[in-house]
C-alpha atoms as a PDB file:
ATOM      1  CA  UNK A   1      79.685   6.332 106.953  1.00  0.00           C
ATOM      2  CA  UNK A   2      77.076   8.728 108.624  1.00  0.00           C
ATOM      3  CA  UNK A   3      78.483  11.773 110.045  1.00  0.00           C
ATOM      4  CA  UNK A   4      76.189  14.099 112.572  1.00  0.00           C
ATOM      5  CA  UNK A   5      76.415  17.553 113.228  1.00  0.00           C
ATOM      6  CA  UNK A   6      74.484  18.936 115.739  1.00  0.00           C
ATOM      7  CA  UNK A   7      73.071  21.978 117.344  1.00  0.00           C
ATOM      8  CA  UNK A   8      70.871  23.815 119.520  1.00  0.00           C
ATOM      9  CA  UNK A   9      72.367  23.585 123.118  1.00  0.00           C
ATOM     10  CA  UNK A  10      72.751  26.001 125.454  1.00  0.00           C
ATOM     11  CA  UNK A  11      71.555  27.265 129.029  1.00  0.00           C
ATOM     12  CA  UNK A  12      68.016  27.493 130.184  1.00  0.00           C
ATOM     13  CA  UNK A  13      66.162  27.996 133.346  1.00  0.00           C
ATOM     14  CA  UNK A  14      64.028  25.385 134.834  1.00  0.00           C
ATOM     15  CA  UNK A  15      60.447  24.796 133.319  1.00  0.00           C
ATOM     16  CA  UNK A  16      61.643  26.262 130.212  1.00  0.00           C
ATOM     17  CA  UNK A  17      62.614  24.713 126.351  1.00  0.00           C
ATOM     18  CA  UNK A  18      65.127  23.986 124.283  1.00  0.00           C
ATOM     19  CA  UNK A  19      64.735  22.696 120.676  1.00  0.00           C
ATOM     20  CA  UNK A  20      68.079  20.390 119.561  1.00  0.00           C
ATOM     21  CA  UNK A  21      68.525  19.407 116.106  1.00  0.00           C
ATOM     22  CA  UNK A  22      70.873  16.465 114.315  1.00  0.00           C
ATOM     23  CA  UNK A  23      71.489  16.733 110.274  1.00  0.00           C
ATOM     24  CA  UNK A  24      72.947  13.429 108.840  1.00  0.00           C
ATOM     25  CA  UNK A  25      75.115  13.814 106.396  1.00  0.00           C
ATOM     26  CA  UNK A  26      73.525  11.465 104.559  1.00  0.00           C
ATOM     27  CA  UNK A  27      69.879   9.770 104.578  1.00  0.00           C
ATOM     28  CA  UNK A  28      70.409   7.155 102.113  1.00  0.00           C
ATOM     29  CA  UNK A  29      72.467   4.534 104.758  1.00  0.00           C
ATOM     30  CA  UNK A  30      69.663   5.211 106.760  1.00  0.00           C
ATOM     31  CA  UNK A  31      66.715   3.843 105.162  1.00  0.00           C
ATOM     32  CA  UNK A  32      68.020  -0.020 105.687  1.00  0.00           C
ATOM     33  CA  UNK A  33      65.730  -0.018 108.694  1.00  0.00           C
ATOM     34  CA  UNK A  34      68.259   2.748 110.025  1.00  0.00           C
ATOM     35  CA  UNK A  35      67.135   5.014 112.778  1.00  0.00           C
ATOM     36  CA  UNK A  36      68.447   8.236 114.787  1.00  0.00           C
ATOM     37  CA  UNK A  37      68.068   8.684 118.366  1.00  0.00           C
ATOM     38  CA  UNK A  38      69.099  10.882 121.250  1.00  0.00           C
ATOM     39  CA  UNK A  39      71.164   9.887 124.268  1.00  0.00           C
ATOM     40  CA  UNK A  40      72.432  12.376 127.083  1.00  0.00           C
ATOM     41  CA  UNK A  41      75.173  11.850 129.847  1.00  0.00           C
ATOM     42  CA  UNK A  42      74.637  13.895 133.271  1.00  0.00           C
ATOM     43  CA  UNK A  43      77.635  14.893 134.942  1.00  0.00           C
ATOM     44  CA  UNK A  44      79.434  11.632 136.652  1.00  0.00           C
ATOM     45  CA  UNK A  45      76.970   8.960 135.201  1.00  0.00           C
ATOM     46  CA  UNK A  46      76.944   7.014 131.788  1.00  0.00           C
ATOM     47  CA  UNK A  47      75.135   7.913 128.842  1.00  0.00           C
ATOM     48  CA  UNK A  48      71.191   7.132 128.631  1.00  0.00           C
ATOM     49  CA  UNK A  49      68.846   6.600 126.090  1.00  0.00           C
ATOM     50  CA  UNK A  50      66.247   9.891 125.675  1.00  0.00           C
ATOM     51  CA  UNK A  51      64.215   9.481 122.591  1.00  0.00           C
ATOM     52  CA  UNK A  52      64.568   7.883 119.422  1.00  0.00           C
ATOM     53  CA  UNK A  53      63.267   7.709 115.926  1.00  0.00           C
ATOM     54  CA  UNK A  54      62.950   5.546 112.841  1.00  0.00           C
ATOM     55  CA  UNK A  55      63.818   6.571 109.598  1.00  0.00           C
ATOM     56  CA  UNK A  56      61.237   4.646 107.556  1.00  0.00           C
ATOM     57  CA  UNK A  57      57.507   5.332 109.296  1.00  0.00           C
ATOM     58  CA  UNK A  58      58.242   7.460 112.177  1.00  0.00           C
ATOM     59  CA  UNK A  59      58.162   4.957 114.743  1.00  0.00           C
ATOM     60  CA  UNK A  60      59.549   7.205 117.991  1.00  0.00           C
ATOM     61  CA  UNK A  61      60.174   5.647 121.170  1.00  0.00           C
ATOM     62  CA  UNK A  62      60.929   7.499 124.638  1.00  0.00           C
ATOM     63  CA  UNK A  63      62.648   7.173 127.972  1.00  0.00           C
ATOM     64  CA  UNK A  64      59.982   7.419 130.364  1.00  0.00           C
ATOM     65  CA  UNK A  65      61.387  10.036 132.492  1.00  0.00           C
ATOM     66  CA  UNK A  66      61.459  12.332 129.001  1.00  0.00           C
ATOM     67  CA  UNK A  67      57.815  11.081 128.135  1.00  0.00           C
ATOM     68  CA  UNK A  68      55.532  14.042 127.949  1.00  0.00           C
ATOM     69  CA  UNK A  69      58.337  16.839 128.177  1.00  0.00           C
ATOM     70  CA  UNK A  70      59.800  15.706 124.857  1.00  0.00           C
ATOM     71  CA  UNK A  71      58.763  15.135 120.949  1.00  0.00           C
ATOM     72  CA  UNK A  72      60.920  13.899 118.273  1.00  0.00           C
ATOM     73  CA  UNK A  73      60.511  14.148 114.766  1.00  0.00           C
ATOM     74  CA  UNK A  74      62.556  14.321 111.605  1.00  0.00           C
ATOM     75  CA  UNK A  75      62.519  16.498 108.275  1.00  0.00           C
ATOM     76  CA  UNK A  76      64.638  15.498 105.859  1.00  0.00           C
ATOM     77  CA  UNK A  77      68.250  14.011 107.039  1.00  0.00           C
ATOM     78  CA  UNK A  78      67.395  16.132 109.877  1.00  0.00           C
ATOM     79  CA  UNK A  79      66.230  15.047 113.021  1.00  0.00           C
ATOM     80  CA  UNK A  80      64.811  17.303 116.042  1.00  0.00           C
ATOM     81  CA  UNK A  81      64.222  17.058 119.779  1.00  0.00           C
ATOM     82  CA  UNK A  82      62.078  19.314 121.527  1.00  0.00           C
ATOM     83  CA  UNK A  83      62.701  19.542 125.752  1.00  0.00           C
ATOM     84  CA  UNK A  84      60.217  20.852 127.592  1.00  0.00           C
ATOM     85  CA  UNK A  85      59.501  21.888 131.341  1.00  0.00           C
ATOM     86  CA  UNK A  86      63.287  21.148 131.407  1.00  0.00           C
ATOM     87  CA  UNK A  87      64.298  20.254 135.253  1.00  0.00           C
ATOM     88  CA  UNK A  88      67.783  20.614 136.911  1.00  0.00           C
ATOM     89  CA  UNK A  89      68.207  17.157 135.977  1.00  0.00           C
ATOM     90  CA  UNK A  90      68.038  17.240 132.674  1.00  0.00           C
ATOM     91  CA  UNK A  91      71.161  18.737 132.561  1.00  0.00           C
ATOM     92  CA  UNK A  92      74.095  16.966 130.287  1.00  0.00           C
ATOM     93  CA  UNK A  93      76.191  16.502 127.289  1.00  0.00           C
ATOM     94  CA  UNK A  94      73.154  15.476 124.267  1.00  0.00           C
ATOM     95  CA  UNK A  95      74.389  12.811 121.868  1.00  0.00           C
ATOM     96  CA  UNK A  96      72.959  12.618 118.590  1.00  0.00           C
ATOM     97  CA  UNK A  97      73.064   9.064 117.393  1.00  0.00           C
ATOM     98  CA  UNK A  98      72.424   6.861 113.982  1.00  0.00           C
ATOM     99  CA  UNK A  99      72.215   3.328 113.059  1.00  0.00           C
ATOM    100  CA  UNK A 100      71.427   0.928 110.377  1.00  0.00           C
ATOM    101  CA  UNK A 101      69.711  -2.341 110.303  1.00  0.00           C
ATOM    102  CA  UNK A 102      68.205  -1.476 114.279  1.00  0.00           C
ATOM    103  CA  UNK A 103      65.189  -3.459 115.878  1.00  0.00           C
ATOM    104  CA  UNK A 104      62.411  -1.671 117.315  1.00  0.00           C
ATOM    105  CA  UNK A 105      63.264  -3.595 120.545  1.00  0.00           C
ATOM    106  CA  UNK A 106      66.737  -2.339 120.251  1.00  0.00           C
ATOM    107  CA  UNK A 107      65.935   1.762 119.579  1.00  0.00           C
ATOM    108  CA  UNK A 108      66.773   2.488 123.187  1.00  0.00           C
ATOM    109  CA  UNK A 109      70.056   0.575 123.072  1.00  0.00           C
ATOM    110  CA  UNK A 110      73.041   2.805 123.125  1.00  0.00           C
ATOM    111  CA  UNK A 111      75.197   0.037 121.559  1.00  0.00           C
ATOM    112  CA  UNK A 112      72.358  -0.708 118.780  1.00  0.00           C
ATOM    113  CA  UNK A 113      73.773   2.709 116.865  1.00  0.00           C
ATOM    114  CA  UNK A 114      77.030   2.827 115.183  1.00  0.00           C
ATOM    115  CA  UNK A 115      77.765   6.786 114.631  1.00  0.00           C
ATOM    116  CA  UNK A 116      77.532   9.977 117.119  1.00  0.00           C
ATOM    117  CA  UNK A 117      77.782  13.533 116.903  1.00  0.00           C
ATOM    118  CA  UNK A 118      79.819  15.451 119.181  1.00  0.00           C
ATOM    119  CA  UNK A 119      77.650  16.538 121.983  1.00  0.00           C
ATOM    120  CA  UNK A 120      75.780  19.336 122.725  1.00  0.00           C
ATOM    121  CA  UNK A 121      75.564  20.799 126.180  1.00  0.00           C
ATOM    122  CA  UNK A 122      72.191  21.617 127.849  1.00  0.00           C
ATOM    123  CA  UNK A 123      72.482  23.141 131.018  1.00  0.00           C
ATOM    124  CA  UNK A 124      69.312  23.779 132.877  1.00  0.00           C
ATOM    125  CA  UNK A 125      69.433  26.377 135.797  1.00  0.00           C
ATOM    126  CA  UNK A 126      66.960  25.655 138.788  1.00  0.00           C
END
């Protein structure tokens, strides 16, 4: 079991950033080609992929509408997304997400990652 706590949310205007971050609670499940990514759901539409990360090399992967506006990296059992020039749109609930055993072909697959965090609002104001 990997449990994720994370933090960082909050409100921000338009063309601004926001940093979230996502501490496992343990790293050592994880390094069986495990990885931790970050999915968001807007208001009224299902959860997408935003960015994600492996735990063993650093392989990242992005969605392309977050390509250039965000970087993710990890320290640690902690893993951090940085949002930038944040847009109206960009505002949702932010999953952190884990997984062991995941494909780099499968990294932007929501059902490819067995444990989530709670959510973390990011509200961006236009």
């Amino acid at each position: 079991q990997v449990q994720l706590e994370e933090s960082g949310g909050g409100l921000v205007q338009a063309g601004g950033s926001l940093s979230l971050s996502c501490t496992a609670s343990s790293g050592h499940n994880l390094r069986n080609s495990g990885a931790m990514g970050w999915f968001r759901q807007p208001p009224g539409k299902e959860r997408e992929f935003v960015a994600a990360i492996r735990w063993n090399g650093g392989t990242t992967r992005y969605a392309d509408s977050m390509k250039g506006r965000s970087t993710i990296s990890r320290v640690g059992n902690t893993v951090s997304l940085l949002l930038n020039s944040l847009k109206h749109e960009d505002t949702a609930v932010y999953y952190c997400s884990a997984g062991t055993g995941i494909r780099l072909s499968s990294l932007t697959s929501r059902s490819a990652y067995a444990y989530w965090g709670q959510g973390t609002q990011v509200t961006v104001s236009s």
